[in-house]
Protein backbone atom coordinates (compact mmCIF):
# COMPACT_ATOMS: atom_id res chain seq x y z
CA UNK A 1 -23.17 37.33 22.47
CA UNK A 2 -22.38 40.13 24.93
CA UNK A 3 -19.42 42.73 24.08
CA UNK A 4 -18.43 42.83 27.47
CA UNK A 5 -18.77 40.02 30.13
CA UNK A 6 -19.41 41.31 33.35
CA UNK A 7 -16.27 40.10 35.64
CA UNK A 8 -16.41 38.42 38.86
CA UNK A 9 -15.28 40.82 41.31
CA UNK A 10 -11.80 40.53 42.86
CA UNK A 11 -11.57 37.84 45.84
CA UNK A 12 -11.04 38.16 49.62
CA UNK A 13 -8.34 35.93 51.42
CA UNK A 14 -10.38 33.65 53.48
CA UNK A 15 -8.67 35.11 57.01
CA UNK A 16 -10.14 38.71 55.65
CA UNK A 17 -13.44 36.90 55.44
CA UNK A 18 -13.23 35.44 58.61
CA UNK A 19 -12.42 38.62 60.70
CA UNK A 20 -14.82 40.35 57.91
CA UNK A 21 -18.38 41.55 59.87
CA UNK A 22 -21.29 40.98 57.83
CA UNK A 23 -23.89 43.85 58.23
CA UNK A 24 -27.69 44.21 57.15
CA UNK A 25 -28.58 46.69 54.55
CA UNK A 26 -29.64 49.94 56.13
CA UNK A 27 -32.90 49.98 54.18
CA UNK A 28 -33.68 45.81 55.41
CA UNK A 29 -36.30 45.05 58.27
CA UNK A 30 -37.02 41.91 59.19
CA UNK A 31 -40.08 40.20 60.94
CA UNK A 32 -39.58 37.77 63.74
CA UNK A 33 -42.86 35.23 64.58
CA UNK A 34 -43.65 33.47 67.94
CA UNK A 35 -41.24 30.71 66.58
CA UNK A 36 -38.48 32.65 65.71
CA UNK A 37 -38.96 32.27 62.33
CA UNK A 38 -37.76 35.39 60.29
CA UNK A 39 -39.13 37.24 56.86
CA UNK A 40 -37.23 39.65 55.38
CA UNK A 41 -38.70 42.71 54.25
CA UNK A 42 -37.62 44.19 51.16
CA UNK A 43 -38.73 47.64 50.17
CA UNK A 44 -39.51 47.87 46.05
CA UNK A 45 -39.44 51.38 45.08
CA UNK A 46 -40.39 53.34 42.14
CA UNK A 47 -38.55 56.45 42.14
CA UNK A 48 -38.52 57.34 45.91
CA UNK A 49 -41.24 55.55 46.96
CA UNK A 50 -42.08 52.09 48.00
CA UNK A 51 -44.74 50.53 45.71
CA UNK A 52 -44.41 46.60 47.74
CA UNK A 53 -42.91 44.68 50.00
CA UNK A 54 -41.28 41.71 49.07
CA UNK A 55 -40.92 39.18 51.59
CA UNK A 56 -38.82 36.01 52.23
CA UNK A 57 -39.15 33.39 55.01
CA UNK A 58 -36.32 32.05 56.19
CA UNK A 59 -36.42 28.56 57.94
CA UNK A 60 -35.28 27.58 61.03
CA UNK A 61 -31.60 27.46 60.95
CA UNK A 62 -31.97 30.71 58.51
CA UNK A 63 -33.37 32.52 60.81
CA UNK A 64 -31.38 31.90 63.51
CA UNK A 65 -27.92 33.21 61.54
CA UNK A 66 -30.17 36.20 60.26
CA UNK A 67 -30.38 37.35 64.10
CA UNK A 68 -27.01 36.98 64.60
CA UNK A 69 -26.04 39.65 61.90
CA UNK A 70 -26.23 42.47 63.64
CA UNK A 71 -23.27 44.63 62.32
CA UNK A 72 -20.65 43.55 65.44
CA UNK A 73 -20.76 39.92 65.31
CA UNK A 74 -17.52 38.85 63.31
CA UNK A 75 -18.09 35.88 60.15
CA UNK A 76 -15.81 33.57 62.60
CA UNK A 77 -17.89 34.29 65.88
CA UNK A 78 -20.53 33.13 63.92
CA UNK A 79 -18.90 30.50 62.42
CA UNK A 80 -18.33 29.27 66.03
CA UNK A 81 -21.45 29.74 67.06
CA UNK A 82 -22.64 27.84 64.78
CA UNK A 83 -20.52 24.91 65.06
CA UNK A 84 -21.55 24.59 68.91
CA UNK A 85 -25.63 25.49 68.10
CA UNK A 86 -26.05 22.94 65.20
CA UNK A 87 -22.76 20.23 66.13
CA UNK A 88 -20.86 20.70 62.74
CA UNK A 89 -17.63 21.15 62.11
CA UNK A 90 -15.78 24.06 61.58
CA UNK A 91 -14.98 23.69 58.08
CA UNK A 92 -19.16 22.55 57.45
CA UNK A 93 -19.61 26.41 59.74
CA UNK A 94 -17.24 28.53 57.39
CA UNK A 95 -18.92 26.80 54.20
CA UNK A 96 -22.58 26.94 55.42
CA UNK A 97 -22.00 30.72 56.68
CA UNK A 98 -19.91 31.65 53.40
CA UNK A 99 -22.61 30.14 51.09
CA UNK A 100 -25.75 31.85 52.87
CA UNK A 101 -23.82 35.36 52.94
CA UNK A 102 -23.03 35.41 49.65
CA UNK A 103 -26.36 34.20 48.35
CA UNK A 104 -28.12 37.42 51.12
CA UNK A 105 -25.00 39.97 49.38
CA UNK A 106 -25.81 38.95 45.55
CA UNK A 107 -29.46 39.75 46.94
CA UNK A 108 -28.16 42.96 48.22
CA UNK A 109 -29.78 42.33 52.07
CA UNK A 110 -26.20 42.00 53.41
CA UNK A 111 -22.52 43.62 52.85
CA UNK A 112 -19.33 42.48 54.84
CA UNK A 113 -17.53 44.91 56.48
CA UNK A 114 -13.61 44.13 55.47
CA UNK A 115 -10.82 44.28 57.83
CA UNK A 116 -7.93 46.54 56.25
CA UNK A 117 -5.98 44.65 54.15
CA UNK A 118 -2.03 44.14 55.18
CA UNK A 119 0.14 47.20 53.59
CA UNK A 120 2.05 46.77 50.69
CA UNK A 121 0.36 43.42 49.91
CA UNK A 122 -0.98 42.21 46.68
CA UNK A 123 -4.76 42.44 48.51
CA UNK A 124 -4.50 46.21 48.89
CA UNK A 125 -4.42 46.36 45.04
CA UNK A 126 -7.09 43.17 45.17
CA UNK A 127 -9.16 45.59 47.53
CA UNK A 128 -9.32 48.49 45.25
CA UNK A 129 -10.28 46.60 42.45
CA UNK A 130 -13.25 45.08 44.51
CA UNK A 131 -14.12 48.44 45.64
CA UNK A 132 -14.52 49.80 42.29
CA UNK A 133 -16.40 46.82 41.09
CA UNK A 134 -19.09 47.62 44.30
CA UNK A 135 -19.25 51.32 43.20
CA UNK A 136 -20.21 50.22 39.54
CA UNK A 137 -22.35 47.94 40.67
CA UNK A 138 -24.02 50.17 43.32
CA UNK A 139 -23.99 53.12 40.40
CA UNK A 140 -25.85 50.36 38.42
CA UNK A 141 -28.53 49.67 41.16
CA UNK A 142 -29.16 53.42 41.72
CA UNK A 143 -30.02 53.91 38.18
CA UNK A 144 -32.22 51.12 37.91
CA UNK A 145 -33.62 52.70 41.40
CA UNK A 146 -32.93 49.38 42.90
CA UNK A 147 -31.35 51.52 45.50
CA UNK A 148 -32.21 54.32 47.55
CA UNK A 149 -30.91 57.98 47.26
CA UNK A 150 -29.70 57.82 50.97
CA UNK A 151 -28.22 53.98 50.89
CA UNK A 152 -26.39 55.23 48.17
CA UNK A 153 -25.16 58.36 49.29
CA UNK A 154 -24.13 56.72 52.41
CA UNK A 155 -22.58 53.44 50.82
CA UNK A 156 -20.95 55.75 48.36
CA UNK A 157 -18.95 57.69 50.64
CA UNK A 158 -17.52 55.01 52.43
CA UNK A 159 -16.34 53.65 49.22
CA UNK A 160 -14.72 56.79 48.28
CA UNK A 161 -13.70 56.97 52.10
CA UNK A 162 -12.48 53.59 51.80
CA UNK A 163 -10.25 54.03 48.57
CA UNK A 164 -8.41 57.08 49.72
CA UNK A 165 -7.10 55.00 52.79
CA UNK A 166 -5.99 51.95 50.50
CA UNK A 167 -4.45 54.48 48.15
CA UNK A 168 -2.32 55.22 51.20
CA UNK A 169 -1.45 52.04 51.88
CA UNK A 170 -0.76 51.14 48.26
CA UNK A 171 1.89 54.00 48.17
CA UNK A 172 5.81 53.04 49.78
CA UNK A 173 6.83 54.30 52.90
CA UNK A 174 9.39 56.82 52.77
């Protein structure tokens, strides 16, 4: 049995998540075929360098929400998007969308972009918790070279970025 378990990290209200913007890792290139069928590329590295490529194929409908993470898209422009493009409802959209994004963020190919939580709420604290749990984690993946030198200088500094404005909002307002 484990000392320590390793803790979920902190949750985000779902209308954060819905004006969240998911984003492709920097260091992610995808393939598109004559069908628009899309495979992922995913760089394996030893040190610096990139020993393979790992790809995955994404089906139809997977491919289709791939393209339409492009960094500006919001989760709830895609949400409704999707409802009109495959006739579901909204609630099947948000589910669908939430399920595929977290499975492509566990797998480190995505990250959402957060809105700024609401000052002097109980999310600015639940925001600095999650950031610190994504800097341990990203310190872990950068050991285990799982993660590039520049992703994680990058990624790094808008954590730290990132904290030092919730700080501010944490503290009262004189």
């Amino acid at each position: 049995m484990p000392l320590f378990k390793k803790q979920p990290p902190p949750t985000v209200s779902p209308e954060r998540l819905y004006r969240s913007t998911p984003v492709v890792t920097p260091s992610i290139q995808y393939e598109e075929d004559s069908k628009g069928i899309v495979t992922i590329l995913i760089p394996v590295k030893e040190g610096d360098k990139v020993v393979r490529t790992l790809k995955v194929k994404l089906d139809a409908i997977g491919s289709k929400v791939w393209k339409k993470i492009d960094g500006k898209t919001s989760f709830n422009e895609i949400c409704q998007w999707m409802k009109n493009e495959f006739m579901i409802t909204e609630k099947e959209a948000e589910v669908s969308l939430s399920m595929f994004i977290k499975s492509l963020a566990d797998k480190r190919l995505v990250a959402l972009v957060l809105p700024p939580p609401k000052p002097g709420t109980a999310e600015v604290i639940e925001e600095i918790e999650r950031i610190r749990f994504e800097m341990r984690e990203l310190e872990k993946a950068y050991k285990k070279r799982r993660v590039d030198e520049k992703t994680y200088k990058e990624v790094k500094a808008s954590y730290e970025e990132a904290l030092k404005e919730l700080e501010n909002l944490e503290k009262p307002k004189d």
